[in-house]
PDB file of N, CA and C in Angstrom:
ATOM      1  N   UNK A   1       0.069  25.761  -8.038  1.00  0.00           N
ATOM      2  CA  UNK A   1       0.484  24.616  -7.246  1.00  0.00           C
ATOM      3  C   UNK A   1      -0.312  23.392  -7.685  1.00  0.00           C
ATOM      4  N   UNK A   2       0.060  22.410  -8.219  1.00  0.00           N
ATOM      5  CA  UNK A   2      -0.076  20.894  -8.359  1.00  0.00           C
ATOM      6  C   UNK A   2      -0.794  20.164  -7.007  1.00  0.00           C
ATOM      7  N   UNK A   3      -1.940  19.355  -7.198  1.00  0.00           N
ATOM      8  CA  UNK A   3      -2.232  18.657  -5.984  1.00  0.00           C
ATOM      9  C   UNK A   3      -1.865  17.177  -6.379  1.00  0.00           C
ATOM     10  N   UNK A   4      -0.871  16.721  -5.559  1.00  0.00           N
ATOM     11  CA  UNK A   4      -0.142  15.446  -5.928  1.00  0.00           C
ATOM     12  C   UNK A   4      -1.819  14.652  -4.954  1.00  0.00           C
ATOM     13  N   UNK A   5      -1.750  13.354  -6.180  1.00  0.00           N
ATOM     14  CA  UNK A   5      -2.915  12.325  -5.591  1.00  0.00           C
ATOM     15  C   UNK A   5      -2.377  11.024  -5.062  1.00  0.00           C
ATOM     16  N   UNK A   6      -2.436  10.480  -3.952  1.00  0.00           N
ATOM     17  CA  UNK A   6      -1.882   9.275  -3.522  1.00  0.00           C
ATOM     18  C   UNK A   6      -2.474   8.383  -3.964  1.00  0.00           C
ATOM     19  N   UNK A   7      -1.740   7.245  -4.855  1.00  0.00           N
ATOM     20  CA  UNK A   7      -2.301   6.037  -5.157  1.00  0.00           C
ATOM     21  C   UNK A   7      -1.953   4.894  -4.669  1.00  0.00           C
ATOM     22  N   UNK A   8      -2.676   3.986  -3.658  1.00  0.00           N
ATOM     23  CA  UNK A   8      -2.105   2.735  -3.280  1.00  0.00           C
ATOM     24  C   UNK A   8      -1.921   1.930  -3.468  1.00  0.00           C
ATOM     25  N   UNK A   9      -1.027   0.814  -3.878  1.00  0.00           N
ATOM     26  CA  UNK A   9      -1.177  -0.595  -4.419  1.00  0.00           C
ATOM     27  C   UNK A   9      -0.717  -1.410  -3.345  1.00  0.00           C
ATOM     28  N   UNK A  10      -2.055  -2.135  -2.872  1.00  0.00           N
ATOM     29  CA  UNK A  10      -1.605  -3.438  -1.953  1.00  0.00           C
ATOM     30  C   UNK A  10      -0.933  -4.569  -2.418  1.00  0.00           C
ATOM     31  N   UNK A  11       0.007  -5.356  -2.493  1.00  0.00           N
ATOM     32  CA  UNK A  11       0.668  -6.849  -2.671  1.00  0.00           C
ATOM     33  C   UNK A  11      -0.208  -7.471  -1.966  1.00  0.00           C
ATOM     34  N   UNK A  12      -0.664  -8.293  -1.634  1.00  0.00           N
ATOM     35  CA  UNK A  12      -1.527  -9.244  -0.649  1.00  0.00           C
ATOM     36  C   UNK A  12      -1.851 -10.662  -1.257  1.00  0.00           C
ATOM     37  N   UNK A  13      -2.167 -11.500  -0.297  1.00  0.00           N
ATOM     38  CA  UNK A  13      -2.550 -13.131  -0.881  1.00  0.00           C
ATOM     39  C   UNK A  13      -4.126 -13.400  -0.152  1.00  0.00           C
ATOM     40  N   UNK A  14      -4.924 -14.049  -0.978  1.00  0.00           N
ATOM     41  CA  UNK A  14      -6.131 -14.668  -0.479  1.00  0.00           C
ATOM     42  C   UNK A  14      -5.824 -15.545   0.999  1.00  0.00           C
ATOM     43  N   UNK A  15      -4.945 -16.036   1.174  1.00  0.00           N
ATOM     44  CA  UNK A  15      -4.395 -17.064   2.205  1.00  0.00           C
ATOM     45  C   UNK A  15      -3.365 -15.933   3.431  1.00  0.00           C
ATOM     46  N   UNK A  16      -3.886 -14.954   3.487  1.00  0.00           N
ATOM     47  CA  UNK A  16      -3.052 -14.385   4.322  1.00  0.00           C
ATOM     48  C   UNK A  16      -3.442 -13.622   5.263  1.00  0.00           C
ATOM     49  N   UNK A  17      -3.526 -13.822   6.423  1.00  0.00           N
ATOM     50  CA  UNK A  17      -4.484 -13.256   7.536  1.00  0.00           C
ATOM     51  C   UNK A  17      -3.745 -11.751   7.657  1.00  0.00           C
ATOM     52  N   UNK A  18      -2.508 -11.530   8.081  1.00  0.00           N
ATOM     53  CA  UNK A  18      -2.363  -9.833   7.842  1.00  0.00           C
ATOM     54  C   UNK A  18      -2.461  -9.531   6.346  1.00  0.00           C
ATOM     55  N   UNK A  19      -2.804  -9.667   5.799  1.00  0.00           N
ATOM     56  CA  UNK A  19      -3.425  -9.171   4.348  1.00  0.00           C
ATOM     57  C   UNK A  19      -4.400  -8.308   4.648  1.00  0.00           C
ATOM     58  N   UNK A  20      -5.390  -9.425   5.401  1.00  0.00           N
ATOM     59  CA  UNK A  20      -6.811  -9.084   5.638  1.00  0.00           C
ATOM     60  C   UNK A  20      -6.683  -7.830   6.675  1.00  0.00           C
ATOM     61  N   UNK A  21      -5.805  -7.936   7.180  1.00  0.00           N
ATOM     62  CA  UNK A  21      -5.820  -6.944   8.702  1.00  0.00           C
ATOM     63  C   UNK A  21      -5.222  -5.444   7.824  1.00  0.00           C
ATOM     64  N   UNK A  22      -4.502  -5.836   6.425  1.00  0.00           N
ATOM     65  CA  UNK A  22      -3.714  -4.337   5.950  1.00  0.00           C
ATOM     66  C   UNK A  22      -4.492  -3.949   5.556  1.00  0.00           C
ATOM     67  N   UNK A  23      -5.791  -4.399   4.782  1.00  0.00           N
ATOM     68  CA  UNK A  23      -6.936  -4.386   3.513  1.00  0.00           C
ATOM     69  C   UNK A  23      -7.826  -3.562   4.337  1.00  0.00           C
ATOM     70  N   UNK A  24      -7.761  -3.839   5.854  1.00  0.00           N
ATOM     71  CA  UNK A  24      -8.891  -3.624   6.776  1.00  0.00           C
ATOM     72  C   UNK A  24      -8.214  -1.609   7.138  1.00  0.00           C
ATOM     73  N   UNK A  25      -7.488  -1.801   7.402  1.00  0.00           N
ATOM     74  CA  UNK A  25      -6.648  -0.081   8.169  1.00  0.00           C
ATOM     75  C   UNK A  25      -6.614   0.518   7.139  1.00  0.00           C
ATOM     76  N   UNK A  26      -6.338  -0.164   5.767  1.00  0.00           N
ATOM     77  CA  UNK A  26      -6.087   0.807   4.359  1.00  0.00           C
ATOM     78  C   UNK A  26      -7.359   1.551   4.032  1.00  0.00           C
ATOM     79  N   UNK A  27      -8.449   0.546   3.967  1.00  0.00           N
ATOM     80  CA  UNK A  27     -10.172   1.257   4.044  1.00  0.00           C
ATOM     81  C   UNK A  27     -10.416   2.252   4.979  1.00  0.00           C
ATOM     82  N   UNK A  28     -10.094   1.779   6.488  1.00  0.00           N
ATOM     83  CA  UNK A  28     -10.249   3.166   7.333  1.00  0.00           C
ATOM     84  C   UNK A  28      -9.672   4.182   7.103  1.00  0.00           C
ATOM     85  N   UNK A  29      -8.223   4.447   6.816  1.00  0.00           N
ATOM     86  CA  UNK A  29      -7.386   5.495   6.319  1.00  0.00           C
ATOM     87  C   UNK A  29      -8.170   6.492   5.807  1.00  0.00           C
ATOM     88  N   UNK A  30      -8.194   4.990   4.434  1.00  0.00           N
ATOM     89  CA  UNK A  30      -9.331   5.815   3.478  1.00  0.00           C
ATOM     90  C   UNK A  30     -10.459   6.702   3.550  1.00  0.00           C
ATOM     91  N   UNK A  31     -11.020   6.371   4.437  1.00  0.00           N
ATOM     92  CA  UNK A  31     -12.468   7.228   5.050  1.00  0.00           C
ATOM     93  C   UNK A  31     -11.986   8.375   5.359  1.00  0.00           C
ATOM     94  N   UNK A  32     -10.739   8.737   6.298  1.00  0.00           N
ATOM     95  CA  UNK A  32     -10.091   9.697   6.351  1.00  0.00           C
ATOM     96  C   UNK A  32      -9.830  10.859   5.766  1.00  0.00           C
ATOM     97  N   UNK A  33      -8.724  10.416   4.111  1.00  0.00           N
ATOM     98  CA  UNK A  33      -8.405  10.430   3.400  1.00  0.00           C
ATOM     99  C   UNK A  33      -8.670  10.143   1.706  1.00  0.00           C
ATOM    100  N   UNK A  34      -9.018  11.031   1.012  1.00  0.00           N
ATOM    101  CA  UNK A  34      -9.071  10.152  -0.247  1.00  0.00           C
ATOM    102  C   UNK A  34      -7.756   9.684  -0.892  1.00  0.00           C
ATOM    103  N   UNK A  35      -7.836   8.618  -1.172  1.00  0.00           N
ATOM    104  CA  UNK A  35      -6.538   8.180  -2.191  1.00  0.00           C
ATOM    105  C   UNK A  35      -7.354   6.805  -2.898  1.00  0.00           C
ATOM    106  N   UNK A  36      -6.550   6.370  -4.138  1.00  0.00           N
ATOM    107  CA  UNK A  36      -7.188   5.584  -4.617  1.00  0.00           C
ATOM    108  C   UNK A  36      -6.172   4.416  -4.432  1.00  0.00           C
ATOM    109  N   UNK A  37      -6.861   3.079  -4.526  1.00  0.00           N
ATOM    110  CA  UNK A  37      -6.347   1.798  -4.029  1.00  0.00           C
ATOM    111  C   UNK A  37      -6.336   0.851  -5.140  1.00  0.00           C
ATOM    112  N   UNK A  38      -5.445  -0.476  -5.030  1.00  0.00           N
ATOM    113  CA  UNK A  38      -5.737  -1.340  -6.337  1.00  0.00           C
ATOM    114  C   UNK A  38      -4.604  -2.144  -5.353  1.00  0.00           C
ATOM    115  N   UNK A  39      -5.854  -3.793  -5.280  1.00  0.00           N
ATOM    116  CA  UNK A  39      -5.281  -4.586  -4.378  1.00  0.00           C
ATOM    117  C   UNK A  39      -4.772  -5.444  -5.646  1.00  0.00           C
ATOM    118  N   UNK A  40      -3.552  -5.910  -5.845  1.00  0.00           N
ATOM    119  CA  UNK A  40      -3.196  -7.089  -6.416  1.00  0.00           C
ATOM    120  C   UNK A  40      -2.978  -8.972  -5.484  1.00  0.00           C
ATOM    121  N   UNK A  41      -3.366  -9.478  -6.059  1.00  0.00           N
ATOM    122  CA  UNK A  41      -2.981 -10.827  -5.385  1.00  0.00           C
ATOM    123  C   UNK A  41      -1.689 -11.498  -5.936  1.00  0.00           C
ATOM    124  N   UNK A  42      -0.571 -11.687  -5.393  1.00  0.00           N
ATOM    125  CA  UNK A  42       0.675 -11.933  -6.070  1.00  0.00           C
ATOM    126  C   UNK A  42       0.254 -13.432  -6.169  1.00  0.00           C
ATOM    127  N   UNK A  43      -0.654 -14.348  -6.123  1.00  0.00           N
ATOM    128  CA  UNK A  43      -1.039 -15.278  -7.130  1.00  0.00           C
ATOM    129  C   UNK A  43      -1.939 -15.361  -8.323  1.00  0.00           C
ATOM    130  N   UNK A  44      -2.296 -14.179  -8.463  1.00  0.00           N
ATOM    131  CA  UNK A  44      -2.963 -13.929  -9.811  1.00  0.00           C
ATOM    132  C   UNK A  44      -2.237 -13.437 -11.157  1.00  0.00           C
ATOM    133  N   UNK A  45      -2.734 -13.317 -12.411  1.00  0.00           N
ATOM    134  CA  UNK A  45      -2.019 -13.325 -13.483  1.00  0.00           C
ATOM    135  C   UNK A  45      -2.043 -11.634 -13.167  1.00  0.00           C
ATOM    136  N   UNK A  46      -2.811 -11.296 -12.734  1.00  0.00           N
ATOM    137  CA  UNK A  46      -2.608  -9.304 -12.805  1.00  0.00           C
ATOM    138  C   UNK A  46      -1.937  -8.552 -12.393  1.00  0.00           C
ATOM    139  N   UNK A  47      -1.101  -9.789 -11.279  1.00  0.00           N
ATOM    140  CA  UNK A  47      -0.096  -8.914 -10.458  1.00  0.00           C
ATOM    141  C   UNK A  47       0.964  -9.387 -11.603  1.00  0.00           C
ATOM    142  N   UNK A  48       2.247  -8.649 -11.502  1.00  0.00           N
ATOM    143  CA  UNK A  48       3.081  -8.417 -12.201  1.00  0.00           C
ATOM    144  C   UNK A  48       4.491  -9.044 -11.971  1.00  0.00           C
ATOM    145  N   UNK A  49       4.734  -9.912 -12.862  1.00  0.00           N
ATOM    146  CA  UNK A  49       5.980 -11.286 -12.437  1.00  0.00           C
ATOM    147  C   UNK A  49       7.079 -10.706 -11.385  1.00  0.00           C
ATOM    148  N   UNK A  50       7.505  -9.293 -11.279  1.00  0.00           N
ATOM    149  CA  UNK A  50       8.457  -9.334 -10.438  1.00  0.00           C
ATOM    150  C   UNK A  50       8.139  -8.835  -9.308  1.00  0.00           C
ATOM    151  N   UNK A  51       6.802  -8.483  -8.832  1.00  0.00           N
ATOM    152  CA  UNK A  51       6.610  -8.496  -7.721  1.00  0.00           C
ATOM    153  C   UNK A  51       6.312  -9.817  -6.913  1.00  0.00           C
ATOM    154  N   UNK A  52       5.758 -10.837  -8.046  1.00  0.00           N
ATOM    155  CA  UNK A  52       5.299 -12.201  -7.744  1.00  0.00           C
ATOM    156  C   UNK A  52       6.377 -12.197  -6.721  1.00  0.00           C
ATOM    157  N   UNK A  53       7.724 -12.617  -7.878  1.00  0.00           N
ATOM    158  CA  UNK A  53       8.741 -13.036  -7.324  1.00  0.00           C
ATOM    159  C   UNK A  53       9.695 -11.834  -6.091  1.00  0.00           C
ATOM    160  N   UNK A  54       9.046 -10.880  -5.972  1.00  0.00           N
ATOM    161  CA  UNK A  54       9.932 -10.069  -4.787  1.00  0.00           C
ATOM    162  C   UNK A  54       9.346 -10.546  -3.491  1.00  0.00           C
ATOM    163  N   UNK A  55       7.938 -10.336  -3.433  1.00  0.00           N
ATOM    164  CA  UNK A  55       6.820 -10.347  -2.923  1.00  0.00           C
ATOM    165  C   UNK A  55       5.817 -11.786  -2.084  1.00  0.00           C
ATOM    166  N   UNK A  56       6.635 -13.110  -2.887  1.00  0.00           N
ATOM    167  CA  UNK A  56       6.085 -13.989  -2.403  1.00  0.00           C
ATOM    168  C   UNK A  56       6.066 -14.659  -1.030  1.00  0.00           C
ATOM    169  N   UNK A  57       6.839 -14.427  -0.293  1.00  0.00           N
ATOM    170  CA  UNK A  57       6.886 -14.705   1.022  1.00  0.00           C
ATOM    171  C   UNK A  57       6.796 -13.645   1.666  1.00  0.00           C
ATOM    172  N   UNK A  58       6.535 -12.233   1.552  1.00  0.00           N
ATOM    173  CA  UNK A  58       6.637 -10.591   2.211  1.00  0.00           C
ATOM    174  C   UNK A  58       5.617 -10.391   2.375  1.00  0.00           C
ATOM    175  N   UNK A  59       4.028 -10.645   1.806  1.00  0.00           N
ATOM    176  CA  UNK A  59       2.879  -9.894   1.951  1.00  0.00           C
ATOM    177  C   UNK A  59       1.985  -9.976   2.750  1.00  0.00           C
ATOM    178  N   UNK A  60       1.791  -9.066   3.282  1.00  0.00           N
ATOM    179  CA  UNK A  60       0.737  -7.565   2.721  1.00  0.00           C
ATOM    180  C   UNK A  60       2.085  -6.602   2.309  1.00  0.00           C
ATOM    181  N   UNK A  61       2.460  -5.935   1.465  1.00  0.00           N
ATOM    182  CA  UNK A  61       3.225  -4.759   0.668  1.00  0.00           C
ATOM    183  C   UNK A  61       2.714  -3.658  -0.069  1.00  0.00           C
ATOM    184  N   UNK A  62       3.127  -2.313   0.606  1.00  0.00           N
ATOM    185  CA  UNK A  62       2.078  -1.525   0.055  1.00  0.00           C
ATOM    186  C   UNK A  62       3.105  -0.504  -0.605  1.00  0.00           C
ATOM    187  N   UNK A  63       2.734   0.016  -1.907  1.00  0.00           N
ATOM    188  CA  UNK A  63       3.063   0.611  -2.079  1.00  0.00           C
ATOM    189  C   UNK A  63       2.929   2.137  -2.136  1.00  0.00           C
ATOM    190  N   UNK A  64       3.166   3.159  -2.661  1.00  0.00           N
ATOM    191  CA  UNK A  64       2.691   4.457  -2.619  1.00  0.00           C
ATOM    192  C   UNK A  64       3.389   5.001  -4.210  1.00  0.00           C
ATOM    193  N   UNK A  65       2.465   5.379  -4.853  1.00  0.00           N
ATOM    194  CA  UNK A  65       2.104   6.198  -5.863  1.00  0.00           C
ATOM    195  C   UNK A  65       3.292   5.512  -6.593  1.00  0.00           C
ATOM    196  N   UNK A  66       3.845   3.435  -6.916  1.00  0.00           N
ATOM    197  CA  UNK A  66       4.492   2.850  -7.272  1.00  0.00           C
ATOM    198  C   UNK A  66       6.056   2.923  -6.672  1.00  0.00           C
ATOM    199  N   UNK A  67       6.201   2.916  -5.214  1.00  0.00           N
ATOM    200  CA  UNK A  67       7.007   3.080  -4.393  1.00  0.00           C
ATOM    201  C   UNK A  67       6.886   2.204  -3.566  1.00  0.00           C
ATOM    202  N   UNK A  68       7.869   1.653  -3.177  1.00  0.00           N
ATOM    203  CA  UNK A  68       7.772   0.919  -1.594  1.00  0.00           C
ATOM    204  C   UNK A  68       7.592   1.816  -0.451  1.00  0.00           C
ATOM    205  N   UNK A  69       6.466   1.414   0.427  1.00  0.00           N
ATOM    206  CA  UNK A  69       6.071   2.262   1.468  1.00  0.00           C
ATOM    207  C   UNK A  69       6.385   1.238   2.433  1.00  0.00           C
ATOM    208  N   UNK A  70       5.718  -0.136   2.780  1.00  0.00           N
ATOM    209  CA  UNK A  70       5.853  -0.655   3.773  1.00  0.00           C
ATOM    210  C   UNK A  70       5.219  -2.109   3.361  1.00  0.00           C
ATOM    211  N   UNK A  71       5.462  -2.779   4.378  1.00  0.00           N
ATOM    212  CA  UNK A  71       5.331  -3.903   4.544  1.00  0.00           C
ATOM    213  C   UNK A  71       4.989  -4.993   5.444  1.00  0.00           C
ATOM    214  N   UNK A  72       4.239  -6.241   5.508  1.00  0.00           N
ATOM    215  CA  UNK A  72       3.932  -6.904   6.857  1.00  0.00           C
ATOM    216  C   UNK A  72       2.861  -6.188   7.646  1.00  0.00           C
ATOM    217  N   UNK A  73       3.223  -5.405   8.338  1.00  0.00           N
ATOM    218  CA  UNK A  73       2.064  -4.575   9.068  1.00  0.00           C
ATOM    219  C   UNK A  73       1.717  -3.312   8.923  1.00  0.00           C
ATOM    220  N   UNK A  74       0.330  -2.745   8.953  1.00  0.00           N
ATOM    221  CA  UNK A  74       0.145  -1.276   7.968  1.00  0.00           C
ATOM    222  C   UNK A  74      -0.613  -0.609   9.504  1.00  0.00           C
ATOM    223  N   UNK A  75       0.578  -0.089  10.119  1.00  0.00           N
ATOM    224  CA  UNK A  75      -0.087   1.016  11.349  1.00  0.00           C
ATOM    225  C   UNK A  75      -1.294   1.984  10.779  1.00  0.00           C
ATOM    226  N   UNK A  76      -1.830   2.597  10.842  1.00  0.00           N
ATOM    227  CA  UNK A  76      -3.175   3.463  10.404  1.00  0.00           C
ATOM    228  C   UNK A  76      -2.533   5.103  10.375  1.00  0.00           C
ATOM    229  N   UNK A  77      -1.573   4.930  11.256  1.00  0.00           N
ATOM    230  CA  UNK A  77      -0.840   6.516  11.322  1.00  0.00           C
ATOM    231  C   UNK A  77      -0.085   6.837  10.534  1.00  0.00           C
ATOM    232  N   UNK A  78       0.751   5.862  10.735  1.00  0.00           N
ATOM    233  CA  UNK A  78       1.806   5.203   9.579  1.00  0.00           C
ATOM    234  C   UNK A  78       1.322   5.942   8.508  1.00  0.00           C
ATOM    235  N   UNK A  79       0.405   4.957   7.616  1.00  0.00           N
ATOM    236  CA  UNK A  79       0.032   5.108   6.580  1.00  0.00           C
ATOM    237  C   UNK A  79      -0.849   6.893   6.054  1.00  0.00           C
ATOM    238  N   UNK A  80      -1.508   7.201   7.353  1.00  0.00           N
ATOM    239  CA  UNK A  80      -2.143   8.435   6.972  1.00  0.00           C
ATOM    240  C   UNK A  80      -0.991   9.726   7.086  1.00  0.00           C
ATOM    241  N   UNK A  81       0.232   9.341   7.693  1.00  0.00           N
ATOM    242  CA  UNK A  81       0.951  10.853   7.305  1.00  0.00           C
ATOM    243  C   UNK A  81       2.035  10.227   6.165  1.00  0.00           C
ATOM    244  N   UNK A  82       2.385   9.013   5.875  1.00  0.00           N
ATOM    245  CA  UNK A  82       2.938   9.151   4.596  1.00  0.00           C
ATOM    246  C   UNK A  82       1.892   9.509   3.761  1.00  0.00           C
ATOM    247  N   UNK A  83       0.355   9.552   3.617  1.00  0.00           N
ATOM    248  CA  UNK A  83      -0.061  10.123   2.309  1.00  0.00           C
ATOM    249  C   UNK A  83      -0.125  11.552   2.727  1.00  0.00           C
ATOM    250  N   UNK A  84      -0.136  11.899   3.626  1.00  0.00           N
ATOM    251  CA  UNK A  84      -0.076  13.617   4.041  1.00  0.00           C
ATOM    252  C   UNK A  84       1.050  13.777   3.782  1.00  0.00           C
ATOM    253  N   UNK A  85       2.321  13.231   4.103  1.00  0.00           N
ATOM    254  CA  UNK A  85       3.916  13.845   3.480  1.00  0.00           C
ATOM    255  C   UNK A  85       3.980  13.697   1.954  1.00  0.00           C
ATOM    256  N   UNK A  86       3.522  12.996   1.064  1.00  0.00           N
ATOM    257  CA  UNK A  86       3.421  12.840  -0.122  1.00  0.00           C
ATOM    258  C   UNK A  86       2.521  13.706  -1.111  1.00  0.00           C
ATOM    259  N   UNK A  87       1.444  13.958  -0.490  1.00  0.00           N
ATOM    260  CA  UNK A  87       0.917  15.199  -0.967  1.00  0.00           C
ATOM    261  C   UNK A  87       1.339  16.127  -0.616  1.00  0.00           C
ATOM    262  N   UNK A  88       1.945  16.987   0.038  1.00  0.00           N
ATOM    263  CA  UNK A  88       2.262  18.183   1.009  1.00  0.00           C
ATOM    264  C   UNK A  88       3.624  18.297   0.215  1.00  0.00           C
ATOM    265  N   UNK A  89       4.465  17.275   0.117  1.00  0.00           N
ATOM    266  CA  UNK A  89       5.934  17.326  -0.904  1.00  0.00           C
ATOM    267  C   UNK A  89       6.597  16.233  -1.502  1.00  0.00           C
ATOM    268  N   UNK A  90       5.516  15.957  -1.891  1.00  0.00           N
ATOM    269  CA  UNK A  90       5.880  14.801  -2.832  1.00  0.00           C
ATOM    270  C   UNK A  90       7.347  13.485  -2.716  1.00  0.00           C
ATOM    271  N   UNK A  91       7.285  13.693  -1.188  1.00  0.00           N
ATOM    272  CA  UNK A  91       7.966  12.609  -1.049  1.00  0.00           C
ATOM    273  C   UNK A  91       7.343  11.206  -0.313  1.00  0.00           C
ATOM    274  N   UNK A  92       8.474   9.894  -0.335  1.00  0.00           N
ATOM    275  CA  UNK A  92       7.450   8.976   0.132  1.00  0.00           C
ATOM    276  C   UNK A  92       8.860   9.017   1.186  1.00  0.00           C
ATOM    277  N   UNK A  93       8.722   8.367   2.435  1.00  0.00           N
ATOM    278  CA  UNK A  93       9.485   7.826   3.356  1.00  0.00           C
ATOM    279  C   UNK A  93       8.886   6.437   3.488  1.00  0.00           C
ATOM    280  N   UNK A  94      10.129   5.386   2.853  1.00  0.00           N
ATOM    281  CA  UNK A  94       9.335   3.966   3.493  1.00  0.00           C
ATOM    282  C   UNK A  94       9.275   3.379   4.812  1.00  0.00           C
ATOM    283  N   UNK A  95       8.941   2.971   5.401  1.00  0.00           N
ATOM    284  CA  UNK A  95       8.766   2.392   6.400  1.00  0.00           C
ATOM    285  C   UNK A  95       8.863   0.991   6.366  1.00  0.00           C
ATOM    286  N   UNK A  96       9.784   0.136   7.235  1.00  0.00           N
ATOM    287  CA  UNK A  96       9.956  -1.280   7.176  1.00  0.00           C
ATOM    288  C   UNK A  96       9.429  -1.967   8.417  1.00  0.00           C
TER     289      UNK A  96
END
């Protein structure tokens, strides 16, 4: 049996107060949970032009293991049984 690893990628902006609030529940999760994280800023050159442009008025956007998971607001539960359903069977359910 394979142990699938959850990887997170936040969308987020320096100028964005639920950013700060997704950045904040994603760390606690984390304590929880291991998974690994990688915040992009959709005004930086690292984030990637078509999320710029999906993404620019939507964020905080999180993804899961390069999936849309959710968006705007990141419940803590939310987020800790989609990485428990994703490891357990490798599926993601997004949440809007």
């Amino acid at each position: 049996m394979s142990v699938r690893k959850a990887a997170i990628t936040l969308f987020s902006s320096s100028t964005c107060s639920l950013c700060t609030n997704a950045k904040e529940a994603i760390l606690r999760v984390q304590k929880k949970t291991p998974f690994s994280l990688t915040v992009l800023d959709i005004h930086e050159e690292e984030c990637p032009i078509e999320f710029h442009d999906k993404y620019m008025f939507d964020v905080p956007v999180l993804h899961l293991n390069d999936k849309f998971l959710m968006q705007h607001r990141v419940p803590e539960d939310s987020l800790l049984e989609a990485i428990k359903l994703y490891e357990a069977t490798g599926k993601i359910n997004p949440k809007y």
